[in-house]
Protein backbone atom coordinates (compact mmCIF):
# COMPACT_ATOMS: atom_id res chain seq x y z
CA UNK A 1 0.00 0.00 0.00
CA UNK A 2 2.75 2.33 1.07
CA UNK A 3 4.74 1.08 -2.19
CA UNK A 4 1.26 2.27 -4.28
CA UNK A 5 0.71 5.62 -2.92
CA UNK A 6 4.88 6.69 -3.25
CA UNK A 7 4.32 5.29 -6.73
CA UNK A 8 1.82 7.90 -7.67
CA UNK A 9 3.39 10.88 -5.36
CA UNK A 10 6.06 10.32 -7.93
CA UNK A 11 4.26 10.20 -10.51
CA UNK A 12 2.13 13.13 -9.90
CA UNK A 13 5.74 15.03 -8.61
CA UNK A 14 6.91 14.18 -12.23
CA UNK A 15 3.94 15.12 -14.07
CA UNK A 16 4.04 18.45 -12.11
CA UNK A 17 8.18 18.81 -12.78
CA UNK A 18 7.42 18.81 -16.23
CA UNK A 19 4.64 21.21 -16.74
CA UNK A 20 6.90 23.48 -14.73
CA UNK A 21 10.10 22.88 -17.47
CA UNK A 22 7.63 23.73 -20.29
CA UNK A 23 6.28 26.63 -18.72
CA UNK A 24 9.80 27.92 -17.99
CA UNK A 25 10.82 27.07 -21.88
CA UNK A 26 7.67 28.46 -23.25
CA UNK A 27 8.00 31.53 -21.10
CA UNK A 28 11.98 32.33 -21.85
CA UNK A 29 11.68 31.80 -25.65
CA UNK A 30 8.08 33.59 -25.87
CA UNK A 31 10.08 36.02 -28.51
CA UNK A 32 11.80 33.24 -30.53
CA UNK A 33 8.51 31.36 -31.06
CA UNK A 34 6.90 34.48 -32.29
CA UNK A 35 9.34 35.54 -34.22
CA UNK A 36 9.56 32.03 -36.09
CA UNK A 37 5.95 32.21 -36.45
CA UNK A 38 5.64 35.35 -37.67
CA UNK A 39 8.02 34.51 -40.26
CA UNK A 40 5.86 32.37 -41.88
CA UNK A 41 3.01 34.66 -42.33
CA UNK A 42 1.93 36.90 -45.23
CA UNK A 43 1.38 40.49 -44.78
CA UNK A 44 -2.17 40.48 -45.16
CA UNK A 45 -2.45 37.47 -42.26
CA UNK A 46 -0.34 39.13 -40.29
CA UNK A 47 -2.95 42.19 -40.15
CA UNK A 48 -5.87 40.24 -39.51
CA UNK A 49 -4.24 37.17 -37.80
CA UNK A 50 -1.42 38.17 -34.88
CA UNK A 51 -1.68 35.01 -32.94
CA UNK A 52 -0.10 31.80 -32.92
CA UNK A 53 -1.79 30.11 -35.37
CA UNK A 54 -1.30 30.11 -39.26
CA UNK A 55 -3.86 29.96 -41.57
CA UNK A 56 -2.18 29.96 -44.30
CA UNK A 57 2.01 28.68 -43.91
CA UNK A 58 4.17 30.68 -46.54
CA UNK A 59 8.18 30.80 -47.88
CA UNK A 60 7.64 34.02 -49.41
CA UNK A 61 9.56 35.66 -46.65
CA UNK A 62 12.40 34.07 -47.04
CA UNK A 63 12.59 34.15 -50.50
CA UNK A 64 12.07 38.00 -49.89
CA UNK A 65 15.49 38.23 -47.75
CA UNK A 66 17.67 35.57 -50.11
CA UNK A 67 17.21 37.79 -52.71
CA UNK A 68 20.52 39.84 -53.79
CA UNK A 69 19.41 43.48 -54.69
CA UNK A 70 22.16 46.12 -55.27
CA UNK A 71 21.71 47.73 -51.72
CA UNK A 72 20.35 44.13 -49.56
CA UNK A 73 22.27 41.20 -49.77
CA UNK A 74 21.94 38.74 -46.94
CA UNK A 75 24.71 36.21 -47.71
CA UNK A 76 27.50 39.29 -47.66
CA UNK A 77 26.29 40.51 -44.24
CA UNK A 78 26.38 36.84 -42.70
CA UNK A 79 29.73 36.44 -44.10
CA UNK A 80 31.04 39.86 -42.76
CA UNK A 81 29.31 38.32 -39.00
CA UNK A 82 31.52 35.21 -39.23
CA UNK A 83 34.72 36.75 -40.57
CA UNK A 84 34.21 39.36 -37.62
CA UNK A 85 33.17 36.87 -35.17
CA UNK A 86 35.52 34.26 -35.78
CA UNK A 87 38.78 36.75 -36.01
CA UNK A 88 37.35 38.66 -32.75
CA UNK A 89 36.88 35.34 -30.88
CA UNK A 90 40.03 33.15 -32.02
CA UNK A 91 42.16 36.53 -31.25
CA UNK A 92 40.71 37.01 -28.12
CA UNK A 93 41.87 33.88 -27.17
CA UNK A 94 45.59 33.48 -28.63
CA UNK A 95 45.95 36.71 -26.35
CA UNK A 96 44.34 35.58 -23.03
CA UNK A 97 45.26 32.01 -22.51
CA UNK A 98 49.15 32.80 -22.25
CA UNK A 99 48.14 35.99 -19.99
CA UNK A 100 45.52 33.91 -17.86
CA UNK A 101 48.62 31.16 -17.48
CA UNK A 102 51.14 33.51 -16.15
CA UNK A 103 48.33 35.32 -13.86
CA UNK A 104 47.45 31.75 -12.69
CA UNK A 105 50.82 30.28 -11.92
CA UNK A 106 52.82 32.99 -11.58
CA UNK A 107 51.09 35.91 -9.89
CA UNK A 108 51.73 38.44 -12.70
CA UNK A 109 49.67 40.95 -13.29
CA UNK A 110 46.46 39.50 -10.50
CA UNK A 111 46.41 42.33 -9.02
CA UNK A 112 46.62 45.32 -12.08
CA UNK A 113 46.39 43.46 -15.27
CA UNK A 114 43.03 41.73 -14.61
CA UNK A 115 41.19 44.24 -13.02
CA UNK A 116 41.56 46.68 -15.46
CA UNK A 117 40.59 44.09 -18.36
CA UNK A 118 37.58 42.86 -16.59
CA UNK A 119 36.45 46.14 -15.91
CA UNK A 120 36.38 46.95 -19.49
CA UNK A 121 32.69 44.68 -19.23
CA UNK A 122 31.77 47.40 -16.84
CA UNK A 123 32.05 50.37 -19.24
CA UNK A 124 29.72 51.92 -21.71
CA UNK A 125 30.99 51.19 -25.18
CA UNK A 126 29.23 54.17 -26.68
CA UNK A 127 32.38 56.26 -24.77
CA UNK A 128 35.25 54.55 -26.85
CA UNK A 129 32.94 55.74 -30.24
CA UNK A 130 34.58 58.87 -31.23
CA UNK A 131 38.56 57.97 -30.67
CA UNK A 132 37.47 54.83 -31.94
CA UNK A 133 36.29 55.73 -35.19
CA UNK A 134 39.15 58.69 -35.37
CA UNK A 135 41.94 56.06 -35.30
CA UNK A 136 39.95 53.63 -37.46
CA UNK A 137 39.76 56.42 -40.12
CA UNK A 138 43.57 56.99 -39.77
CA UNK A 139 44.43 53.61 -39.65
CA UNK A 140 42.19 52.76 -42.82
CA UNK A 141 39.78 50.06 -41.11
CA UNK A 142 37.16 51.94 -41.17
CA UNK A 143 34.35 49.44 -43.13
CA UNK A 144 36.52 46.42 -43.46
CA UNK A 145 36.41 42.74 -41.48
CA UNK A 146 39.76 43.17 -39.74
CA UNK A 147 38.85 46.40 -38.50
CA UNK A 148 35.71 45.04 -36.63
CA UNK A 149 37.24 41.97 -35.73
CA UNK A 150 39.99 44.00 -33.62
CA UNK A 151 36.93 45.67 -31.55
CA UNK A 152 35.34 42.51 -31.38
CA UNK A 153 38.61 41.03 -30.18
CA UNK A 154 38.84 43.94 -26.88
CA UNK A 155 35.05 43.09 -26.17
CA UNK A 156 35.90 39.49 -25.96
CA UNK A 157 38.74 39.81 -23.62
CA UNK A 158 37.60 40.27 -20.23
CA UNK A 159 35.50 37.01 -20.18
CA UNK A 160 38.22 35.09 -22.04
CA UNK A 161 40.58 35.84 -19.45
CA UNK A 162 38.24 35.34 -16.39
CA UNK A 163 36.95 31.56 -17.63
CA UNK A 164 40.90 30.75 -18.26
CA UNK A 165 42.53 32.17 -15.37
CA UNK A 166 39.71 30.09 -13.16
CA UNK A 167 40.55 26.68 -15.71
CA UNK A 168 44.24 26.47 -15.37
CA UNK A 169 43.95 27.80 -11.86
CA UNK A 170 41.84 24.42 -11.22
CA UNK A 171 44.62 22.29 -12.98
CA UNK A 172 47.04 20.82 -10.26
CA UNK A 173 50.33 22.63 -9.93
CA UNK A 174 52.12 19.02 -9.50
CA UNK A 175 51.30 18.49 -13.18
CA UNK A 176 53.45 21.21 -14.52
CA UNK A 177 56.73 20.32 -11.49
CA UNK A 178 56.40 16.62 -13.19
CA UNK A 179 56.62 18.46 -16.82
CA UNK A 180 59.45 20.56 -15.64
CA UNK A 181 61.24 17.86 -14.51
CA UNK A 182 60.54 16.17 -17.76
CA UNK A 183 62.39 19.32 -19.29
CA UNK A 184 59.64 20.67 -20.61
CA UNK A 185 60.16 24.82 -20.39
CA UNK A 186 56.75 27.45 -19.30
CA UNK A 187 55.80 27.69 -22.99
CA UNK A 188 56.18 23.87 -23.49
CA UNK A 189 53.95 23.51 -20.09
CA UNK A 190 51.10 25.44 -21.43
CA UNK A 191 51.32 24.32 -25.24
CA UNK A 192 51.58 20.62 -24.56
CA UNK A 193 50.13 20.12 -20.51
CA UNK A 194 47.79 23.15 -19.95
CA UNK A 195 46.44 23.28 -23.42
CA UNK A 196 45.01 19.69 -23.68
CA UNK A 197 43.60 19.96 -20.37
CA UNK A 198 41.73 23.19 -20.60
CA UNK A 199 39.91 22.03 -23.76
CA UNK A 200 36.72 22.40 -22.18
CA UNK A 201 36.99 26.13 -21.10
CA UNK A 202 38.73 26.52 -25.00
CA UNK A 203 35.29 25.65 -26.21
CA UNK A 204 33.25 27.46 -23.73
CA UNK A 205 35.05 30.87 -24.33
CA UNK A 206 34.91 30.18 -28.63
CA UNK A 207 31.12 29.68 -27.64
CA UNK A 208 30.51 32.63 -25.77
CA UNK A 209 33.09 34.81 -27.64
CA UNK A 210 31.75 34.08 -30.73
CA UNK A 211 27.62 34.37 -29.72
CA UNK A 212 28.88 37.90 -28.17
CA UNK A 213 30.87 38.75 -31.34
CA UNK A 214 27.87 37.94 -33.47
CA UNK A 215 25.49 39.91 -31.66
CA UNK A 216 27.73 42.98 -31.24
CA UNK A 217 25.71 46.24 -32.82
CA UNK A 218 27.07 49.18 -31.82
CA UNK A 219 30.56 48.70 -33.46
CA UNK A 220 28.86 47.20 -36.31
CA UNK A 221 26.55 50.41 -36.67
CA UNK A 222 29.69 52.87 -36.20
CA UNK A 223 32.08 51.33 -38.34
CA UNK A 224 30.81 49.67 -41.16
CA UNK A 225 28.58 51.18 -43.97
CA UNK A 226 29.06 48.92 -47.19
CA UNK A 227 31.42 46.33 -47.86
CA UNK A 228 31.79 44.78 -43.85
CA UNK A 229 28.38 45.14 -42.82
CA UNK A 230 27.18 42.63 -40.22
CA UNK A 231 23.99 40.75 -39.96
CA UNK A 232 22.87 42.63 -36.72
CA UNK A 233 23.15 45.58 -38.34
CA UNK A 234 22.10 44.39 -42.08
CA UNK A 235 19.10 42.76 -40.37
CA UNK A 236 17.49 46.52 -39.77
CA UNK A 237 17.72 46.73 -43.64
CA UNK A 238 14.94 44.70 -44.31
CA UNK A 239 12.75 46.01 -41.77
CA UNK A 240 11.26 48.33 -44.88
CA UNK A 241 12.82 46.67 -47.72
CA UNK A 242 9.53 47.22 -49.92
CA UNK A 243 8.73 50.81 -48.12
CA UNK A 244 5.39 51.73 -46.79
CA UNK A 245 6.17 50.76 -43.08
CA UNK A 246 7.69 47.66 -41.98
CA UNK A 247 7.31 44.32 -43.14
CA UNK A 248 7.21 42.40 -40.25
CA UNK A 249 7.16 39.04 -42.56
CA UNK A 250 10.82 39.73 -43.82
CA UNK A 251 11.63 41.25 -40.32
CA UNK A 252 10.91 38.02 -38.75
CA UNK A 253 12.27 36.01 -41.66
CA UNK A 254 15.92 37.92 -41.36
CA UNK A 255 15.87 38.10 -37.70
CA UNK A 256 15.76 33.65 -37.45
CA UNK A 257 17.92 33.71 -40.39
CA UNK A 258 20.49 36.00 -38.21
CA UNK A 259 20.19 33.86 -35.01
CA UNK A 260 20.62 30.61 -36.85
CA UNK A 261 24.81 30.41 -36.53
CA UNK A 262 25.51 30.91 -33.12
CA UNK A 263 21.87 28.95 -31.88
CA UNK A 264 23.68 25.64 -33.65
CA UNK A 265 27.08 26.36 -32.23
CA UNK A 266 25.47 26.59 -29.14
CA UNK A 267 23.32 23.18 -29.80
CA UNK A 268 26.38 21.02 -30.98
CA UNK A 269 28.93 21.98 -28.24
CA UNK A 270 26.53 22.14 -25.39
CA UNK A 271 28.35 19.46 -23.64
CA UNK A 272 31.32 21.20 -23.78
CA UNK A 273 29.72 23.79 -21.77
CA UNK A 274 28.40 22.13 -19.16
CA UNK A 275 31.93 20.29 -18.59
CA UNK A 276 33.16 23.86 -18.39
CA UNK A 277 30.55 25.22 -15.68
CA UNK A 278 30.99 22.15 -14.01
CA UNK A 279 34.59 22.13 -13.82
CA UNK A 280 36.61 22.09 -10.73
CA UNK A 281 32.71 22.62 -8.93
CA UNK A 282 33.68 19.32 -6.54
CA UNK A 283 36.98 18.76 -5.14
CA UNK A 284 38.21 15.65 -3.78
């Protein structure tokens, strides 16, 4: 009897633990369901029909935004993204993990060097607009990759340096006496030792680096205008592509289109995340 009525407290506990997950998943991507929705709805059924529901499912959208048109072009904007995203991520990272070893092991820079990095996150970004742009323009970057993969790179920094400095702090200091005793020199410790081991925090700061690189706007908006455009800022293009007020059709379309990259990045190296959070959480 006792056995029957813990069956179905767990049971009901269960049913109950799950209505509360889809809630919660319902609730936090509310916008990305509409949005995917709405992407799939004319203009007239948007007017008449705002809900969930489609009466009618349509492409038209999205043949709308894959279009190439002398002044939209999708494809060049998500290419400008991942140039800018992948340079400002993978050189955020050939920069910090050497920096985060020798603040880890060696006490350099703990007390100066991070804290002013870290507080960078802390900063408007709209106050580094004007010299930026000045030294841009003398430096001929202005509207090119490189130039907003450089930017990219500085916003990147602080949290590349935090999630390393705590990774190779975790890693035992025994393993890099046995490599020196092996021969092996500091470089030689954190190519071949620290490296390998910190694989997970690697692919945790690419993740997040790259998701923050790709959603950047406010460079994007200051220093490009034609040829290294970005999709967060090519995405407003379309939001009255065919004029008479926005077309919330190819709004939604481009705005899905735009999130795609760093949603499946996200997806396929979600495990590699977790090992990262989880990291060094229990000691033995």
């Amino acid at each position: 009897m006792n056995r029957e009525k813990f069956s179905h407290s767990g049971s009901r506990s269960d049913v109950l633990r799950w209505i509360i997950y889809a809630f919660a998943v319902l609730a936090l991507n509310f916008p990305v369901i509409v949005t995917l929705i709405t992407s799939f709805k004319s203009g007239k059924e948007i007017s008449v029909n705002p809900g969930f529901w489609i009466s009618d499912p349509t492409l038209a959208n999205y043949a709308q935004i894959l279009q190439v048109t002398d002044r939209l072009n999708i494809f060049a904007y998500l290419f400008n993204s991942l140039a800018a995203s992948l340079i400002g991520t993978v050189l955020a990272m050939l920069v910090t993990f050497p920096a985060a070893y020798a603040i880890a092991r060696g006490e350099y820079g703990r007390k100066v060097l991070m804290p002013l990095i870290v507080n960078l996150r802390a900063v408007p970004l709209i106050i580094f607009a004007i010299p930026l742009y000045m030294m841009f323009q003398f430096a001929g970057l202005l509207d090119t990759q490189l130039g907003l993969g450089l930017i990219l790179t500085i916003v990147n920094l602080p949290l590349s340096l935090i999630v390393f400095v705590n990774a190779i702090a975790d890693v035992p200091f025994e393993i890099d006496e046995a490599a020196k005793l092996d021969g092996l020199s500091n470089w030689g410790i954190m190519k071949q030792v620290i490296l390998p081991v910190c694989r997970p925090a690697l692919a945790t700061v690419f993740i997040f680096g790259f998701i923050t690189a790709w959603n950047e706007f406010l460079f994007g908006l200051m220093l490009t205008s034609n040829r290294a455009v970005p999709m967060t800022v090519g995405a407003s293009f379309f939001f009255a592509a065919s004029g008479g007020g926005i077309q919330w059709g190819a709004a939604s379309a481009v705005m899905i289109v735009g999130a795609l990259p760093p949603m499946l990045i996200g997806i396929i190296m979600y495990r590699q995340i977790s090992g990262s959070m989880t990291a060094g959480a229990v000691k033995g």
